[in-house]
N, C-alpha and C. Protein backbone atom coordinates (compact mmCIF):
# COMPACT_ATOMS: atom_id res chain seq x y z
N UNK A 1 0.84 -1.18 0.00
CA UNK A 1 0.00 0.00 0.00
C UNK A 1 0.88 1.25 0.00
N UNK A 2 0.44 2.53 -0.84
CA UNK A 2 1.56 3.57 -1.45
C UNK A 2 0.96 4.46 0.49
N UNK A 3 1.94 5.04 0.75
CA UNK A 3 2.03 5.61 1.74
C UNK A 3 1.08 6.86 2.06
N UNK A 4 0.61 7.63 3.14
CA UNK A 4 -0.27 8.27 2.98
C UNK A 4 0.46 10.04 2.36
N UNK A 5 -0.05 10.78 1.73
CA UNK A 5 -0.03 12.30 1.85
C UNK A 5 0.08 13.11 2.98
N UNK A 6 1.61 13.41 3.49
CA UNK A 6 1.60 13.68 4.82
C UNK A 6 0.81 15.41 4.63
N UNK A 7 0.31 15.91 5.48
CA UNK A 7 0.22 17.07 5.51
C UNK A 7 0.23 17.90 7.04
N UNK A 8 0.79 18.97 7.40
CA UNK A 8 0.61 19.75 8.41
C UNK A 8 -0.25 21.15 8.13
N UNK A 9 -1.39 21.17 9.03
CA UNK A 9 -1.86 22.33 9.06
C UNK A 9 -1.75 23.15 10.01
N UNK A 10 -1.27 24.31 9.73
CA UNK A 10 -0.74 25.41 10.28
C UNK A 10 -1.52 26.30 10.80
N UNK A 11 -2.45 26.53 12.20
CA UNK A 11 -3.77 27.76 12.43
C UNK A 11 -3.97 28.10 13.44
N UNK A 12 -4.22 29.14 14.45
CA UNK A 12 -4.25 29.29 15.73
C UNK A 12 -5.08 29.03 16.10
N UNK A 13 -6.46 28.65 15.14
CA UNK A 13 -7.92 28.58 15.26
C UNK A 13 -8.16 26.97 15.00
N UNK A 14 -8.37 26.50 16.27
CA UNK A 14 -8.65 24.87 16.10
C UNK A 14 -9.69 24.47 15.38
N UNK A 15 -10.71 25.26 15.17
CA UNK A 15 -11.56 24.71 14.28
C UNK A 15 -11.10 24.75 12.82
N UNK A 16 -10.23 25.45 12.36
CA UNK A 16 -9.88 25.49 10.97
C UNK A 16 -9.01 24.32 11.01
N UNK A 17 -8.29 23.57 11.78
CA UNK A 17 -7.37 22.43 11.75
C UNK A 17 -8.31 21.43 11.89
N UNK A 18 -9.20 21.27 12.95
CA UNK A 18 -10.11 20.25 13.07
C UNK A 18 -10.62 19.87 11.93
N UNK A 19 -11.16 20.87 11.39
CA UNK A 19 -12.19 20.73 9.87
C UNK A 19 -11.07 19.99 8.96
N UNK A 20 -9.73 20.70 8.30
CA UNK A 20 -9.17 20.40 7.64
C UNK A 20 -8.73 18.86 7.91
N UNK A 21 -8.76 18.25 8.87
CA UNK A 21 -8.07 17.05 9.28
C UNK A 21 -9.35 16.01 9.04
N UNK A 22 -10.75 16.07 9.50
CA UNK A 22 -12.03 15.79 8.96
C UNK A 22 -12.21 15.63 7.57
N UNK A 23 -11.68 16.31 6.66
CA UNK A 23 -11.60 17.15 5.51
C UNK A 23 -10.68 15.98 4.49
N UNK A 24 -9.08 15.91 4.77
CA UNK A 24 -8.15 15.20 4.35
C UNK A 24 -8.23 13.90 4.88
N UNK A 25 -8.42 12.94 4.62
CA UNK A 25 -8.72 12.19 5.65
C UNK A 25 -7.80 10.35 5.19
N UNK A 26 -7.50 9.91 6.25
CA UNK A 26 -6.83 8.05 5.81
C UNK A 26 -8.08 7.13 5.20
N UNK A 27 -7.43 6.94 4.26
CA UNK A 27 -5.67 6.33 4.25
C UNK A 27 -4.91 6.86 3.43
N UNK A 28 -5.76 7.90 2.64
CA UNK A 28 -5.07 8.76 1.34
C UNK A 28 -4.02 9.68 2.08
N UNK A 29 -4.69 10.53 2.91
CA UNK A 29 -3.72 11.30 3.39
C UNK A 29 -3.54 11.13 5.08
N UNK A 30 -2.38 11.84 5.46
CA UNK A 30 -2.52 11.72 7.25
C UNK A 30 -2.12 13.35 7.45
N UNK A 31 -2.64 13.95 8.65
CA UNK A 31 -2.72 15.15 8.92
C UNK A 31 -2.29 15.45 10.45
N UNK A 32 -1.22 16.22 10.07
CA UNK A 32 -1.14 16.69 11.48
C UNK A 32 -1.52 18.50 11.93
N UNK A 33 -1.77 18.72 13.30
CA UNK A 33 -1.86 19.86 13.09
C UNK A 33 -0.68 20.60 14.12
N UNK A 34 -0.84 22.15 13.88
CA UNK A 34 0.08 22.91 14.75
C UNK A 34 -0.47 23.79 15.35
N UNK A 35 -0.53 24.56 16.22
CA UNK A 35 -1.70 25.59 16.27
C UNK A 35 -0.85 27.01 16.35
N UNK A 36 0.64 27.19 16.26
CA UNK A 36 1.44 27.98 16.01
C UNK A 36 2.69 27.78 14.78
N UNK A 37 2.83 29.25 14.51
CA UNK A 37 4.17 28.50 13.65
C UNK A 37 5.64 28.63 14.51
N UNK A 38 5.53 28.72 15.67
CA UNK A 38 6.65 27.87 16.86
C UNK A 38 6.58 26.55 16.55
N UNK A 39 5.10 25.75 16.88
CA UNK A 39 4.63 24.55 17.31
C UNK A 39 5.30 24.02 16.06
N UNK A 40 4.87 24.63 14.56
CA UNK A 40 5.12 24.03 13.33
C UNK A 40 6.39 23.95 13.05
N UNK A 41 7.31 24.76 13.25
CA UNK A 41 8.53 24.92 13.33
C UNK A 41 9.23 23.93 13.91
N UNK A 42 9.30 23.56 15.59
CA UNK A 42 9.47 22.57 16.05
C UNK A 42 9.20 21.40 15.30
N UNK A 43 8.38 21.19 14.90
CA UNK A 43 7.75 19.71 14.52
C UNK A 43 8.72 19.49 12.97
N UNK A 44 9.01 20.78 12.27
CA UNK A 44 9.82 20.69 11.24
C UNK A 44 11.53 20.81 11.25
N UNK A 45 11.55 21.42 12.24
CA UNK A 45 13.17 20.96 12.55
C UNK A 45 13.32 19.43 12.96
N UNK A 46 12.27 18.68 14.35
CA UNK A 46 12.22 17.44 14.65
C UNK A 46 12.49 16.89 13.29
N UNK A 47 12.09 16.59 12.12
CA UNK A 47 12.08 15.83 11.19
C UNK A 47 11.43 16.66 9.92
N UNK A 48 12.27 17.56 8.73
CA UNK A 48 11.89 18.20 7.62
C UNK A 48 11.43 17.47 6.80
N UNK A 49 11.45 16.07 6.50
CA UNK A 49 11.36 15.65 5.44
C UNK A 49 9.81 14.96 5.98
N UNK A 50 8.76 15.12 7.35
CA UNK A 50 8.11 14.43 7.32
C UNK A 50 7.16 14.86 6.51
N UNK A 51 6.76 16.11 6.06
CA UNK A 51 5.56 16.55 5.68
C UNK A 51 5.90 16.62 4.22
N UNK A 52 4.66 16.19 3.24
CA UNK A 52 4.65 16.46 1.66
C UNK A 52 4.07 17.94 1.62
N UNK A 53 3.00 18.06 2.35
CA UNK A 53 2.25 19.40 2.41
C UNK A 53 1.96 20.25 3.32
N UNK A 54 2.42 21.87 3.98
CA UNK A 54 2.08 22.67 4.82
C UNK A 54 1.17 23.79 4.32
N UNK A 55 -0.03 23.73 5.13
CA UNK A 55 -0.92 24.61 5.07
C UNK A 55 -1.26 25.55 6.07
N UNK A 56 -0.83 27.27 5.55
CA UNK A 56 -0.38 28.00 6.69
C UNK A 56 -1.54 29.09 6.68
N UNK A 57 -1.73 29.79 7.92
CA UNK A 57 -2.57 30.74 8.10
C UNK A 57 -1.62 32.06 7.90
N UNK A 58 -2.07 33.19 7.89
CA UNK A 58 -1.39 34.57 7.84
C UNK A 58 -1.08 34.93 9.25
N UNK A 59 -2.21 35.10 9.72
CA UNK A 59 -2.43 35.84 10.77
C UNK A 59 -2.40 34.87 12.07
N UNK A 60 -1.14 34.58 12.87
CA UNK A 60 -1.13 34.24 14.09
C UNK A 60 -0.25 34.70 15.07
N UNK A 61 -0.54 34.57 16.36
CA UNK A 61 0.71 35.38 17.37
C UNK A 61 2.06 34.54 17.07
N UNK A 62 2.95 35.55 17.54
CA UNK A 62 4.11 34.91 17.25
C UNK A 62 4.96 35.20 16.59
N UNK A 63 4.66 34.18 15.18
CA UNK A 63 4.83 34.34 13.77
C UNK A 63 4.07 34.27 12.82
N UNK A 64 4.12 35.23 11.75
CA UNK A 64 3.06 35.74 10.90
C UNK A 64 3.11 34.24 10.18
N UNK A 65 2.27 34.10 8.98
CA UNK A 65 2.27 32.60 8.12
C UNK A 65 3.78 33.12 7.22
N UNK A 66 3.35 34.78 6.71
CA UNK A 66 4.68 35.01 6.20
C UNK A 66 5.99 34.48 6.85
N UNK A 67 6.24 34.90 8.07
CA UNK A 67 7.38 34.81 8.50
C UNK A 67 7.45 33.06 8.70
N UNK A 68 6.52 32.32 9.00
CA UNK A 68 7.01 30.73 9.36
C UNK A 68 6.90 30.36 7.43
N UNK A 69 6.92 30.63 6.75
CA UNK A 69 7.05 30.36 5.37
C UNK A 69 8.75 30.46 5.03
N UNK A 70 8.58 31.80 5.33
CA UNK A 70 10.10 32.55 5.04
C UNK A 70 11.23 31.65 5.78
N UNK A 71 10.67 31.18 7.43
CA UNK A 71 11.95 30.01 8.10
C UNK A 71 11.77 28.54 7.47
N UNK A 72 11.11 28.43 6.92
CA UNK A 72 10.62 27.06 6.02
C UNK A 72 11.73 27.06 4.70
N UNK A 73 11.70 27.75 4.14
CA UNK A 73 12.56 28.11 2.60
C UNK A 73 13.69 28.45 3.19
N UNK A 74 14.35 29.19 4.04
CA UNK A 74 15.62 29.03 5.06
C UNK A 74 16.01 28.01 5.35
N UNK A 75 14.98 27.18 5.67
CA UNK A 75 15.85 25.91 6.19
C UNK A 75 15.86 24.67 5.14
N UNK A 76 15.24 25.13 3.82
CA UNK A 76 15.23 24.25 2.54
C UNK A 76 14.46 23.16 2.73
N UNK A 77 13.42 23.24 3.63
CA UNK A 77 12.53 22.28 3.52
C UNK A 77 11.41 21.65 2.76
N UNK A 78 11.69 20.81 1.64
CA UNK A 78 10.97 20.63 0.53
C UNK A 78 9.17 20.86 0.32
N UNK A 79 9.01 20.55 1.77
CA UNK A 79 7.40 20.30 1.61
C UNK A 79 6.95 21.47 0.75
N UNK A 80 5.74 21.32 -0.16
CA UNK A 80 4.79 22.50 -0.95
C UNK A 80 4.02 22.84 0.53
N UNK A 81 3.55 24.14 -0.08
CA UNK A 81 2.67 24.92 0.80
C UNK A 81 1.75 25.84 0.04
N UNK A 82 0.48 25.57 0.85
CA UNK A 82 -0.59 26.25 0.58
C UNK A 82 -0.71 27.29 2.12
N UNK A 83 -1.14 28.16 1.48
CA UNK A 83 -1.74 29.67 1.88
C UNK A 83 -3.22 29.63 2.31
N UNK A 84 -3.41 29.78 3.43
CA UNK A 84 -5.47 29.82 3.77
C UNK A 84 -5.27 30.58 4.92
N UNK A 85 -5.96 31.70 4.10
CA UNK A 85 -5.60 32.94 5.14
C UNK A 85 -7.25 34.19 4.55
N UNK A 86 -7.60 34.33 5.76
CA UNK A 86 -8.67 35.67 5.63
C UNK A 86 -7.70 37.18 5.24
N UNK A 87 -6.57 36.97 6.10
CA UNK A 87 -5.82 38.10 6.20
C UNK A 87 -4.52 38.69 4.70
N UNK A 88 -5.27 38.72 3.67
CA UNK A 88 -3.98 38.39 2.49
C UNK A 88 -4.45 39.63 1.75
N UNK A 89 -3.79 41.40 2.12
CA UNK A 89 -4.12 42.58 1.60
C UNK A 89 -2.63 42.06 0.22
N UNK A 90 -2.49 42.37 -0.65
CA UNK A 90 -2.07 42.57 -1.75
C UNK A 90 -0.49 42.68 -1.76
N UNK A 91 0.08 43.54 -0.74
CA UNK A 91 1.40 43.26 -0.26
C UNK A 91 2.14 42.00 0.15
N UNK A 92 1.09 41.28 0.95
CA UNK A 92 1.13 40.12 1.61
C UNK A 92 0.94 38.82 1.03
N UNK A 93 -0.16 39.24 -0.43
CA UNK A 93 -0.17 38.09 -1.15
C UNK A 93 0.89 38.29 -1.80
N UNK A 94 1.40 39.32 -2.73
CA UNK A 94 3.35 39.12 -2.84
C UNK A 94 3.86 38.69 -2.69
N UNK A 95 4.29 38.88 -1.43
CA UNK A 95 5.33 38.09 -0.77
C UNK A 95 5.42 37.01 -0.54
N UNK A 96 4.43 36.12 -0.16
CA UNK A 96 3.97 34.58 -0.39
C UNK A 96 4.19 34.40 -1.73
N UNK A 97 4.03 34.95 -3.06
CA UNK A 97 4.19 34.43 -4.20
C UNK A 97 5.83 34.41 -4.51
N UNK A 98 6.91 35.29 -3.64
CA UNK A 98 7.82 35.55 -3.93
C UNK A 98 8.71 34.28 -3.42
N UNK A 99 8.06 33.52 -2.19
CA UNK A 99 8.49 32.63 -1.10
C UNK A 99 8.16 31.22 -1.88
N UNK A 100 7.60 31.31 -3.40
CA UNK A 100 7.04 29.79 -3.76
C UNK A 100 6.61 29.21 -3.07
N UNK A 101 4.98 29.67 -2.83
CA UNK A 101 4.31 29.49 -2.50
C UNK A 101 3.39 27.97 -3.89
N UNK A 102 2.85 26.86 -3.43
CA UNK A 102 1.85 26.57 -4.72
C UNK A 102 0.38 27.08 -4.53
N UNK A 103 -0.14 27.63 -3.73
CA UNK A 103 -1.29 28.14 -3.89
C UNK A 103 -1.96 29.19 -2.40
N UNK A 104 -2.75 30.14 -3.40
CA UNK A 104 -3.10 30.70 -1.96
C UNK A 104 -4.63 31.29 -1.99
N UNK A 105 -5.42 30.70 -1.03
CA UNK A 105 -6.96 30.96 -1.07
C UNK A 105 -7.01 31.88 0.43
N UNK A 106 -8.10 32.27 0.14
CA UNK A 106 -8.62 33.71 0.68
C UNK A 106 -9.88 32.74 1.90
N UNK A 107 -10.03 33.11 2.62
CA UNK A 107 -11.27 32.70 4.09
C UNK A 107 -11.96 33.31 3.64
N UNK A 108 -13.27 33.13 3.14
CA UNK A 108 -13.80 31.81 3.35
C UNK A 108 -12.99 31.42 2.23
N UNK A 109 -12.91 30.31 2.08
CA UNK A 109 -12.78 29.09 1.23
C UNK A 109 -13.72 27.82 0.13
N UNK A 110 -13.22 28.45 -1.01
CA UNK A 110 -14.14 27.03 -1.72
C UNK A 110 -13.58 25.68 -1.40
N UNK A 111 -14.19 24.65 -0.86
CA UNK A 111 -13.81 23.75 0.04
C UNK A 111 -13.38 22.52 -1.27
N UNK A 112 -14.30 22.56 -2.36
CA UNK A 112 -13.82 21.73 -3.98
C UNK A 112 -12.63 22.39 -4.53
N UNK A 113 -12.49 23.82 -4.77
CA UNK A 113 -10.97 24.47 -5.01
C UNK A 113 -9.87 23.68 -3.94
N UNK A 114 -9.90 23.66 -2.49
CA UNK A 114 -8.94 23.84 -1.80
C UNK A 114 -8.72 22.03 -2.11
N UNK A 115 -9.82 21.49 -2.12
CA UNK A 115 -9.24 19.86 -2.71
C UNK A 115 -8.69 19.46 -3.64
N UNK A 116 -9.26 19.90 -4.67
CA UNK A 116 -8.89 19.66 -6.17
C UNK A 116 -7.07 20.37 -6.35
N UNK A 117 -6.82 21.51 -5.15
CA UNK A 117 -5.37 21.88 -5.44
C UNK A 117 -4.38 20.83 -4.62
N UNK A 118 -5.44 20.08 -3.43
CA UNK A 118 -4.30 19.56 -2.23
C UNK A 118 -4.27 17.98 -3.57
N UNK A 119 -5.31 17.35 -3.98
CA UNK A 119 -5.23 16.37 -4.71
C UNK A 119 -4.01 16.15 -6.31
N UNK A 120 -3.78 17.79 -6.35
CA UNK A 120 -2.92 17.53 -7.63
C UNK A 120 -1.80 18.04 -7.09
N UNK A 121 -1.46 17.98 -5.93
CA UNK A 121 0.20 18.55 -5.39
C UNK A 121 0.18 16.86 -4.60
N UNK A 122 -0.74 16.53 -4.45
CA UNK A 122 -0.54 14.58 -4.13
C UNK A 122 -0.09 13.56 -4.94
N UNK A 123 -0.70 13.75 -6.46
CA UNK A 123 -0.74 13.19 -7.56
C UNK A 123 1.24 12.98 -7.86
């Protein structure tokens, strides 16, 4: 059996991780969550190569999604990343595009968009 689609979701807001983990679900994929990008950070220094996919929020204490993106590509960590953020004024979506980013949706969310992109970065 081909292994699952690791993914980490990145949100200060447990219900947006809850859902997403509901959402992605085994044996196709396995999901972990973070509820900071400290927490995420940690979990990606522990082991970079565990995650295929990180899905980050903008807006959390701490560190912005920008800034745990920006220590992600610092530390050359392959995983793709998606963007799911309410908070993305035009400057901000920039800069995520500048960070190679593969995709970035706006809160609310089309819930068939946000699959159909996590399903062809799986493929």
């Amino acid at each position: 059996m081909e292994s699952p689609f690791r993914i980490l979701t990145v949100d200060n807001e447990p219900s947006v991780t809850l859902s997403l983990q509901y959402v992605f679900t085994a044996p196709r994929y396995e999901v972990l969550r973070a509820d900071s990008g400290d927490a995420a950070l940690a979990l990606l220094d522990a082991c970079s190569d565990l995650f295929d996919l990180i899905i980050v929020d903008q807006k959390m204490p701490n560190l912005t999604g920008v800034e745990l993106v920006d220590a992600i590509r610092k530390r050359s960590i392959p995983s793709k990343i998606i963007i799911l953020s309410a908070h993305l004024l035009p400057e901000v979506r920039e800069t995520f595009e500048g960070l190679d980013v593969h995709a970035i949706f706006s809160k609310p969310f089309d819930l068939e968009e946000l699959r159909t992109a996590v399903s062809q970065l799986a493929a």
